[in-house]
N, C-alpha and C. Protein backbone atom coordinates (compact mmCIF):
# COMPACT_ATOMS: atom_id res chain seq x y z
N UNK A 1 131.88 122.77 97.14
CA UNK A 1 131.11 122.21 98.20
C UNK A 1 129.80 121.65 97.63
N UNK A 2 129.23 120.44 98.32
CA UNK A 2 127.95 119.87 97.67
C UNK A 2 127.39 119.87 98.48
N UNK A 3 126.02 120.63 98.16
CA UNK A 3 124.92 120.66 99.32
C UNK A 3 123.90 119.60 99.06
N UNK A 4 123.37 118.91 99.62
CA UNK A 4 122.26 117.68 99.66
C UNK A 4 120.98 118.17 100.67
N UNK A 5 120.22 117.66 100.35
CA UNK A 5 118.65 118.09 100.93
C UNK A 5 118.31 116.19 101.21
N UNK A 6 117.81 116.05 102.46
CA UNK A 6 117.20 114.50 102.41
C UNK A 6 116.34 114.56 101.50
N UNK A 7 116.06 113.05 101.26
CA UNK A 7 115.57 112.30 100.32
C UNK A 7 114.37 112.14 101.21
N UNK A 8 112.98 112.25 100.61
CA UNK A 8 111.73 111.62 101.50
C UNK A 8 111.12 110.69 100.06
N UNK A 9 110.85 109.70 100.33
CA UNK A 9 110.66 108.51 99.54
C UNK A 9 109.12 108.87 99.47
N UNK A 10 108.40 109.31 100.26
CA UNK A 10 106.83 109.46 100.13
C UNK A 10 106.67 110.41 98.94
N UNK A 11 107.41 111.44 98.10
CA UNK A 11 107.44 112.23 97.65
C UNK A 11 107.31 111.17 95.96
N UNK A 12 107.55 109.97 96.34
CA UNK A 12 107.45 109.21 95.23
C UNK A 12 106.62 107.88 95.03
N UNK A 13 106.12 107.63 95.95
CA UNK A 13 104.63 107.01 95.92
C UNK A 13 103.71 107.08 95.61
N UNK A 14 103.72 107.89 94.49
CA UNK A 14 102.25 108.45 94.28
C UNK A 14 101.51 107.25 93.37
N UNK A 15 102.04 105.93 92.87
CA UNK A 15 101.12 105.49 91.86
C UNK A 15 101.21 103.73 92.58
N UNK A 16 100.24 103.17 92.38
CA UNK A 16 100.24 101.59 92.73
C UNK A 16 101.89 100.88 92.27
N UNK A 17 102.12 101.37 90.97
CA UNK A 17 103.83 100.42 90.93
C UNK A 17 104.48 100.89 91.17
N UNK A 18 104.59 101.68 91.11
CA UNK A 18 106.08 102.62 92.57
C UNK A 18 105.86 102.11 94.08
N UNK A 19 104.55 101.81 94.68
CA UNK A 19 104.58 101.24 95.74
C UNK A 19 104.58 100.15 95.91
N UNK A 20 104.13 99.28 95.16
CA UNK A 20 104.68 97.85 94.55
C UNK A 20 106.48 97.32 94.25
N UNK A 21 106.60 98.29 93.72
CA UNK A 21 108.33 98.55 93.43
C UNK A 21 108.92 98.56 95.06
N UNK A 22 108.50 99.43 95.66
CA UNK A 22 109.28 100.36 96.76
C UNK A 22 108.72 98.84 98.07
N UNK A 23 107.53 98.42 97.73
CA UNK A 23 107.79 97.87 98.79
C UNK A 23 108.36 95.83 98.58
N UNK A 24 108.28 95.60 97.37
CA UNK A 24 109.23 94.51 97.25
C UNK A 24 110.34 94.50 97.46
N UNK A 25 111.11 95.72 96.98
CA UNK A 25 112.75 95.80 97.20
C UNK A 25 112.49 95.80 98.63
N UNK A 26 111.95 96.39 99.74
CA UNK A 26 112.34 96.30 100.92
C UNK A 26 111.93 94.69 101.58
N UNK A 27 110.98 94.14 101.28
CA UNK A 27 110.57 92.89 101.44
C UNK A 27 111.93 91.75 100.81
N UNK A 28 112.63 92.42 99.39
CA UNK A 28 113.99 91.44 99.33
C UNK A 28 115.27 91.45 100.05
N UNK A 29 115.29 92.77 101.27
CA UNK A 29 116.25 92.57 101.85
C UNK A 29 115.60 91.55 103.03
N UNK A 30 114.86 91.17 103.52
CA UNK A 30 114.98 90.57 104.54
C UNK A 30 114.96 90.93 105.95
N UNK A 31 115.39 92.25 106.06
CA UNK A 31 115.57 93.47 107.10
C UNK A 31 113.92 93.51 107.66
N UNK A 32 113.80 93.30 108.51
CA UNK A 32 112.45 93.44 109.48
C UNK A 32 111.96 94.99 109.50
N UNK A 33 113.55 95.75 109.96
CA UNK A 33 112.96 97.16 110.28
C UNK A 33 113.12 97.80 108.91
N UNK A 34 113.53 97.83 108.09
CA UNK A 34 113.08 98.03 106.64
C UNK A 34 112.41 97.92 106.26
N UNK A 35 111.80 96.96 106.36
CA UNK A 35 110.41 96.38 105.86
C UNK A 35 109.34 97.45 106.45
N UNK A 36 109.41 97.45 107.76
CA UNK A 36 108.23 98.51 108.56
C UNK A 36 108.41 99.59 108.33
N UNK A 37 109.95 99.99 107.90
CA UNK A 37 109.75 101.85 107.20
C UNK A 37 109.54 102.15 105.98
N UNK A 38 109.80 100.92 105.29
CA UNK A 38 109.11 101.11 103.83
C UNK A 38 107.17 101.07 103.89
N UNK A 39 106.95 100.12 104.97
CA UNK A 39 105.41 100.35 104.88
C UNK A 39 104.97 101.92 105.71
N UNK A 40 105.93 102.06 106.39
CA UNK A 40 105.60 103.57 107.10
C UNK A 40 105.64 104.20 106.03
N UNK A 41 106.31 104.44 105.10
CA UNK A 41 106.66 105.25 104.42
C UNK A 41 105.23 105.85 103.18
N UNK A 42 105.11 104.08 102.61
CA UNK A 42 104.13 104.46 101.99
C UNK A 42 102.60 104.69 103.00
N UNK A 43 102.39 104.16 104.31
CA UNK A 43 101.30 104.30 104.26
C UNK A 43 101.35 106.31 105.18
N UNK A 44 102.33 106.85 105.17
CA UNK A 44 102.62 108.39 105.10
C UNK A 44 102.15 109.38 103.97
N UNK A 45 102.83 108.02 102.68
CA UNK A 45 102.19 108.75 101.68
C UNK A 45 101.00 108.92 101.15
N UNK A 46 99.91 107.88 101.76
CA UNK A 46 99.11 107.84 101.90
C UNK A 46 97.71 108.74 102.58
N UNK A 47 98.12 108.75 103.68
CA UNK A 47 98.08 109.54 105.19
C UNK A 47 97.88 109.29 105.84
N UNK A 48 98.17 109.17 107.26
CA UNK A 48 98.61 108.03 108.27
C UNK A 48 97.13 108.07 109.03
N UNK A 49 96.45 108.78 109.26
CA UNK A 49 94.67 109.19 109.43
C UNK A 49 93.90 107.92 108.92
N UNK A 50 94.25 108.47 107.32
CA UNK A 50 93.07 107.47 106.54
C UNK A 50 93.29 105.87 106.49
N UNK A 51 94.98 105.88 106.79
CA UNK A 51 95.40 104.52 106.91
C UNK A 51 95.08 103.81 108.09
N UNK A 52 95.39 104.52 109.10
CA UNK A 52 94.83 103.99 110.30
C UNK A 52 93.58 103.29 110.38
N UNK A 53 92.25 104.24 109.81
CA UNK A 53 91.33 104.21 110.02
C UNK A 53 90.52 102.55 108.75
N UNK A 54 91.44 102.76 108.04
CA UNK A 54 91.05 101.36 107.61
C UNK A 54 91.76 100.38 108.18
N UNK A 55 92.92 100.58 108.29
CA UNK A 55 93.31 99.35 108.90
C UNK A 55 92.83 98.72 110.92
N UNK A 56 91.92 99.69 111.10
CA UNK A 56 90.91 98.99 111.85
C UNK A 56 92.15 99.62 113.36
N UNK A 57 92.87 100.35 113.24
CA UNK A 57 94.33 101.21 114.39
C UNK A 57 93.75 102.49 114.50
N UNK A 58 94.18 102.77 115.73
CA UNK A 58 94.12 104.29 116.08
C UNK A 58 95.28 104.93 115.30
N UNK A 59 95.39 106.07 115.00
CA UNK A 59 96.64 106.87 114.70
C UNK A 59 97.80 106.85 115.39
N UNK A 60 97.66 106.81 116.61
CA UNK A 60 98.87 106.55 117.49
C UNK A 60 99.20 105.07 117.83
N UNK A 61 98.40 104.01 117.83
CA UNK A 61 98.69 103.07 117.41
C UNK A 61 99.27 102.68 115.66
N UNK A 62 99.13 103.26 114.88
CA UNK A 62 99.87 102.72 113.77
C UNK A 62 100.99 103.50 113.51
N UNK A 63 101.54 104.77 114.13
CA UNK A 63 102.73 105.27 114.42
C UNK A 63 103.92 104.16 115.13
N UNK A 64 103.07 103.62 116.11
CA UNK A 64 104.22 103.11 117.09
C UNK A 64 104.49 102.21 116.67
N UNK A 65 103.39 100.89 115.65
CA UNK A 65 103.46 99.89 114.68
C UNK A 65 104.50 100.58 113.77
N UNK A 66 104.76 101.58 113.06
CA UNK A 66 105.43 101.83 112.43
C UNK A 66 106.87 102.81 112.35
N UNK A 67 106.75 103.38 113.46
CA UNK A 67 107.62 103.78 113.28
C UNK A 67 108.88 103.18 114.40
N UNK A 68 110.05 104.54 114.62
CA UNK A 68 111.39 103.50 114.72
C UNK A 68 111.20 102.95 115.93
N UNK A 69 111.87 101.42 115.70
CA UNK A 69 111.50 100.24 116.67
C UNK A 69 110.16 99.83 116.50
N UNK A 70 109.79 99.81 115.42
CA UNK A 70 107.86 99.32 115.76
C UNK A 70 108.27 97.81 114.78
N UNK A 71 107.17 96.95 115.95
CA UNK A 71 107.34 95.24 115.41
C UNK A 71 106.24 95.28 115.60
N UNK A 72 105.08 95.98 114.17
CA UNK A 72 103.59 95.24 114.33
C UNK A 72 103.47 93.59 114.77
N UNK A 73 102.21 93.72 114.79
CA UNK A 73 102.09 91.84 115.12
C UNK A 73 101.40 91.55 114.09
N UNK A 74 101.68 90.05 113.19
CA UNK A 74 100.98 89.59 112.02
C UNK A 74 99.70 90.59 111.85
N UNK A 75 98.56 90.03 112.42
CA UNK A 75 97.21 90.97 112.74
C UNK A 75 97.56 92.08 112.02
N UNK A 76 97.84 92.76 112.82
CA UNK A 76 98.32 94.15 112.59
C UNK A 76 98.80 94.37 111.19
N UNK A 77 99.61 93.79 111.10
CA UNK A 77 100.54 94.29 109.54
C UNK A 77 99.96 93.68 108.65
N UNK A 78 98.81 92.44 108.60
CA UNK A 78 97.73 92.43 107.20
C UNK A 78 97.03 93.37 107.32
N UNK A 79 96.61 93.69 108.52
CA UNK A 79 95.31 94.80 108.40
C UNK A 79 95.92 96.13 107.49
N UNK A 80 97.40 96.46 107.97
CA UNK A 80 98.14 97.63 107.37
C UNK A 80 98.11 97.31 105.60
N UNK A 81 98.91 96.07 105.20
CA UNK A 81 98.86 95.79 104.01
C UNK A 81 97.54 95.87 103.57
N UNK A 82 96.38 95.40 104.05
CA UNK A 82 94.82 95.94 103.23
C UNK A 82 94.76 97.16 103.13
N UNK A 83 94.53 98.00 104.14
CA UNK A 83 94.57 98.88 104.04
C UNK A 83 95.36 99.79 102.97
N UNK A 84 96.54 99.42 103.05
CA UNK A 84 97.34 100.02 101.27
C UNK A 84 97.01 99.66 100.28
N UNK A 85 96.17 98.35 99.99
CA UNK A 85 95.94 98.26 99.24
C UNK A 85 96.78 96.70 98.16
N UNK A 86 97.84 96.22 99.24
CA UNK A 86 98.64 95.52 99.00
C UNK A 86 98.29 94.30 99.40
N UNK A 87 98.55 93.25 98.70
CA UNK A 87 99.06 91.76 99.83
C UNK A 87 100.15 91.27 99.61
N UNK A 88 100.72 90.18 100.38
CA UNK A 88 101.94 89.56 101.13
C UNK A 88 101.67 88.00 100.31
N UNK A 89 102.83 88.32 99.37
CA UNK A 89 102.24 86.81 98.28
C UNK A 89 103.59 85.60 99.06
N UNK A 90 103.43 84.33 98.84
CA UNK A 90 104.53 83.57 98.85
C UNK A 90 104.80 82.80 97.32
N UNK A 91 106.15 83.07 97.20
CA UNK A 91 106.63 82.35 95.71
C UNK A 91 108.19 81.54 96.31
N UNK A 92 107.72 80.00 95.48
CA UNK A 92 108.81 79.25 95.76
C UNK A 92 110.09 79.94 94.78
């Protein structure tokens, strides 16, 4: 018998290119709600408090931005990406 324990991805965010890593691959699928649980994810690993609080959101506002079913609005999801520390590049 094989026992498995979930996987929590925040447990591996700890450095700028792992979150760089973690959040391009989700940005190359294309997947909208992927995209928002990979930024949930890291900005969890982060802590969703301190993230909030820079990205200019209440805590319960950047839950609902992020979590399941959450469709920040542009606004919103640069303020999130500053706040991590990230930006949203375009390459032809």
């Amino acid at each position: 018998m094989v026992t498995t324990t979930p996987w929590d991805p925040t447990e591996f965010l700890d450095n700028e290119d792992a979150v760089a890593a973690y959040l391009d691959a989700a940005f190359e699928t294309g997947d909208p709600a992927l995209i928002v649980a990979a930024i949930g994810d890291v900005a969890k690993a982060r802590g969703m408090t301190d993230m909030a609080a820079k990205a200019g959101l209440s805590r319960a506002g950047l839950y609902r931005a992020l979590g399941e079913g959450g469709n920040p609005t542009l606004s919103g999801l640069l303020g999130i990406m500053k706040a991590l520390g990230v930006r949203l590049a375009v390459a032809a």
